[in-house]
C-alpha atoms as a PDB file:
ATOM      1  CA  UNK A   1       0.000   0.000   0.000  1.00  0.00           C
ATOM      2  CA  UNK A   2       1.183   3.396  -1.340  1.00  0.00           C
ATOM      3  CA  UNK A   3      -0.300   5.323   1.644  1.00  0.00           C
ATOM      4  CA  UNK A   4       2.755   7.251   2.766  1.00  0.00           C
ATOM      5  CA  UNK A   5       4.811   7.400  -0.589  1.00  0.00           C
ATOM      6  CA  UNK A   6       5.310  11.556  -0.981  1.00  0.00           C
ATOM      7  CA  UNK A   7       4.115  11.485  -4.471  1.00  0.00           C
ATOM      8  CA  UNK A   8       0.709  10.967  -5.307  1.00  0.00           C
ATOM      9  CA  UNK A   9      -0.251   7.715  -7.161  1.00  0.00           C
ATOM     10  CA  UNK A  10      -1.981   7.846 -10.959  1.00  0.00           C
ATOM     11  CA  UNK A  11      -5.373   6.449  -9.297  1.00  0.00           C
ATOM     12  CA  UNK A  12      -5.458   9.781  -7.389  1.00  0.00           C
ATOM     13  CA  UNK A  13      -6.009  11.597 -10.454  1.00  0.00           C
ATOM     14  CA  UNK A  14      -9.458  10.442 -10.863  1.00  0.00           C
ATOM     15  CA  UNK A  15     -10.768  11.737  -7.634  1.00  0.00           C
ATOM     16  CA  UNK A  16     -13.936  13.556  -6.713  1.00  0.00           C
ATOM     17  CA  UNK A  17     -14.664  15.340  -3.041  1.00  0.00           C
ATOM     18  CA  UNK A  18     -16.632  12.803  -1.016  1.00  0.00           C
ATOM     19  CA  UNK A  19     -18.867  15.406   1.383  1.00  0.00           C
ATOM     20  CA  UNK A  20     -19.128  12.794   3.841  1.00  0.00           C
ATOM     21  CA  UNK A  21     -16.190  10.845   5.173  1.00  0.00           C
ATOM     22  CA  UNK A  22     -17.374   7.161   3.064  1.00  0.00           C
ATOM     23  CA  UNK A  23     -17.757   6.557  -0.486  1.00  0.00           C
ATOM     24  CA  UNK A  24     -20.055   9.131  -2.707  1.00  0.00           C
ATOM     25  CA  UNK A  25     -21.201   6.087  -4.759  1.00  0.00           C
ATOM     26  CA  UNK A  26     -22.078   3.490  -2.584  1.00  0.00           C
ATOM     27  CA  UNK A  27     -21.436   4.564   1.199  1.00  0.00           C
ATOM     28  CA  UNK A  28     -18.824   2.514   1.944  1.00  0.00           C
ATOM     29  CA  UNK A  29     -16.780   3.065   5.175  1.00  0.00           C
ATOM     30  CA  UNK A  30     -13.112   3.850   4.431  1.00  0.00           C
ATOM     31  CA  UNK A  31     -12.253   1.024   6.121  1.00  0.00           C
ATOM     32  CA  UNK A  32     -13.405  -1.209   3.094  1.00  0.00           C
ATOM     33  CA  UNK A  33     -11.443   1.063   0.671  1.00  0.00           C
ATOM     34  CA  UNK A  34      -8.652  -1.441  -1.485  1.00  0.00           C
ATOM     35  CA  UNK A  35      -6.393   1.883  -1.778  1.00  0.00           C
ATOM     36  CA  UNK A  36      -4.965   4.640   0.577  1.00  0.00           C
ATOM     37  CA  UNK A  37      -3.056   7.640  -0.265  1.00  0.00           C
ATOM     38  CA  UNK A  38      -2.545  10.450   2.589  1.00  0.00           C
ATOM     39  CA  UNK A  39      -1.290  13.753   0.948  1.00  0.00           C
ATOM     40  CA  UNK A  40       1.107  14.597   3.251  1.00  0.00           C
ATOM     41  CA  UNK A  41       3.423  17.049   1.269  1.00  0.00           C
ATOM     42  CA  UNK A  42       0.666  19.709   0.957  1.00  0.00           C
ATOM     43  CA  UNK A  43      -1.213  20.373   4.551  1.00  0.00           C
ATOM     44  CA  UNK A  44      -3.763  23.263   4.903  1.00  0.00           C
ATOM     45  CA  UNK A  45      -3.983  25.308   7.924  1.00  0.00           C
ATOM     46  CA  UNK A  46      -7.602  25.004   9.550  1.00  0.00           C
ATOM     47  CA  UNK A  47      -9.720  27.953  11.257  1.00  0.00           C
ATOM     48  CA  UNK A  48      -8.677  26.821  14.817  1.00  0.00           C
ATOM     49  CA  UNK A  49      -5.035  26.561  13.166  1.00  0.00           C
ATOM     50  CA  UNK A  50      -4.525  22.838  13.067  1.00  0.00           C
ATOM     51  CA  UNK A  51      -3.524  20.933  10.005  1.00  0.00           C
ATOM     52  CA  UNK A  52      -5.410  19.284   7.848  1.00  0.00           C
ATOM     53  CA  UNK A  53      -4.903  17.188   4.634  1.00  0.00           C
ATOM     54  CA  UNK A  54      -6.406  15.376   2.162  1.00  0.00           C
ATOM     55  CA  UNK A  55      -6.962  11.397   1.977  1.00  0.00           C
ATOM     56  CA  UNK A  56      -7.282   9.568  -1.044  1.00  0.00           C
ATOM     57  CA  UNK A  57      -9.359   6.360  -0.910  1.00  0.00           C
ATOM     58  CA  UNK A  58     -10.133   3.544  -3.544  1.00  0.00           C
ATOM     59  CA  UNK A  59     -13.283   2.024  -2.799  1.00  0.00           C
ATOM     60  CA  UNK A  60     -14.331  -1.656  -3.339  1.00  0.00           C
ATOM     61  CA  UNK A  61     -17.013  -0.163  -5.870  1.00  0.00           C
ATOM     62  CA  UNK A  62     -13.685   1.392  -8.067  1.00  0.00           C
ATOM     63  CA  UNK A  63     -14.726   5.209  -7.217  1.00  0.00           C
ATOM     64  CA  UNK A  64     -11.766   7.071  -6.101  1.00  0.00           C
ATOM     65  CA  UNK A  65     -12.506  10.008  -3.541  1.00  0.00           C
ATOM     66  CA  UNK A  66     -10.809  12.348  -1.218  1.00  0.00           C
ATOM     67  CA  UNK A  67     -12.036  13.986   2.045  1.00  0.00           C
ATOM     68  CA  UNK A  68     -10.314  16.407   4.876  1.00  0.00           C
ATOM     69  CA  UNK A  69      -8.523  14.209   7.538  1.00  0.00           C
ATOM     70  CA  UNK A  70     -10.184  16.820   9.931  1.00  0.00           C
ATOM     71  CA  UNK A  71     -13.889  15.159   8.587  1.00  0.00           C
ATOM     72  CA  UNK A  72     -13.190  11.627   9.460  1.00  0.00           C
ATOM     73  CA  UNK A  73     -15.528  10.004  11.843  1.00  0.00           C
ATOM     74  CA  UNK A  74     -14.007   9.692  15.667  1.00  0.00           C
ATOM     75  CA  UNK A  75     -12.341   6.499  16.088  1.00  0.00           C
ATOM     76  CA  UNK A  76     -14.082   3.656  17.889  1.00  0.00           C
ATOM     77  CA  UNK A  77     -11.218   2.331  19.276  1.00  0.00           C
ATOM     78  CA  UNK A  78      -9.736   5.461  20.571  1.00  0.00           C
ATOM     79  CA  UNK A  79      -9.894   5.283  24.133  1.00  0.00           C
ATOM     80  CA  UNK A  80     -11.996   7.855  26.171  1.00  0.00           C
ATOM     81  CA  UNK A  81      -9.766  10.239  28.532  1.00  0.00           C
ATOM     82  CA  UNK A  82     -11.439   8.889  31.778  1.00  0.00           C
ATOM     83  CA  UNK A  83     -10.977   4.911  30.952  1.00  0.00           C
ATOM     84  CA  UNK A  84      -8.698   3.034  32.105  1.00  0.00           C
ATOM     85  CA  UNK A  85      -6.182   0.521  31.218  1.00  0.00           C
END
């Protein structure tokens, strides 16, 4: 998986702007998507001045879209400040 490589893969090229954080097409998580690619060389400054960039995704479906890393979905596996180990 490409997901880190600095330059941009030729599957990127076809992207559109998914407006939710899951595939435009068929709604699939990005979890299911076959492809990654994390624009990392290009960050944009948010409002509240933290960075944001774009994610690339290939979807089981074949659509290739992008969202804002600041638009993905919480994590459920991230643990909560008050749990415990």
């Amino acid at each position: 998986m490409d997901a880190f490589n600095p330059n941009p893969p030729k599957w990127t090229e076809q992207a559109v702007h998914a407006l939710q954080f899951c595939c435009p097409t068929c709604g699939a998580s990005a979890y299911k998507a076959q492809r990654v690619w994390i624009n990392r060389r290009a960050p944009v400054m948010s409002e509240d001045y933290q960075q944001k960039w774009q994610e690339f995704y290939q979807c089981e479906c074949n659509t290739v879209w992008w969202a804002w890393s600041s638009d993905r979905p919480p994590s459920a596996f991230k643990r909560r400040d008050n749990e415990e180990f």
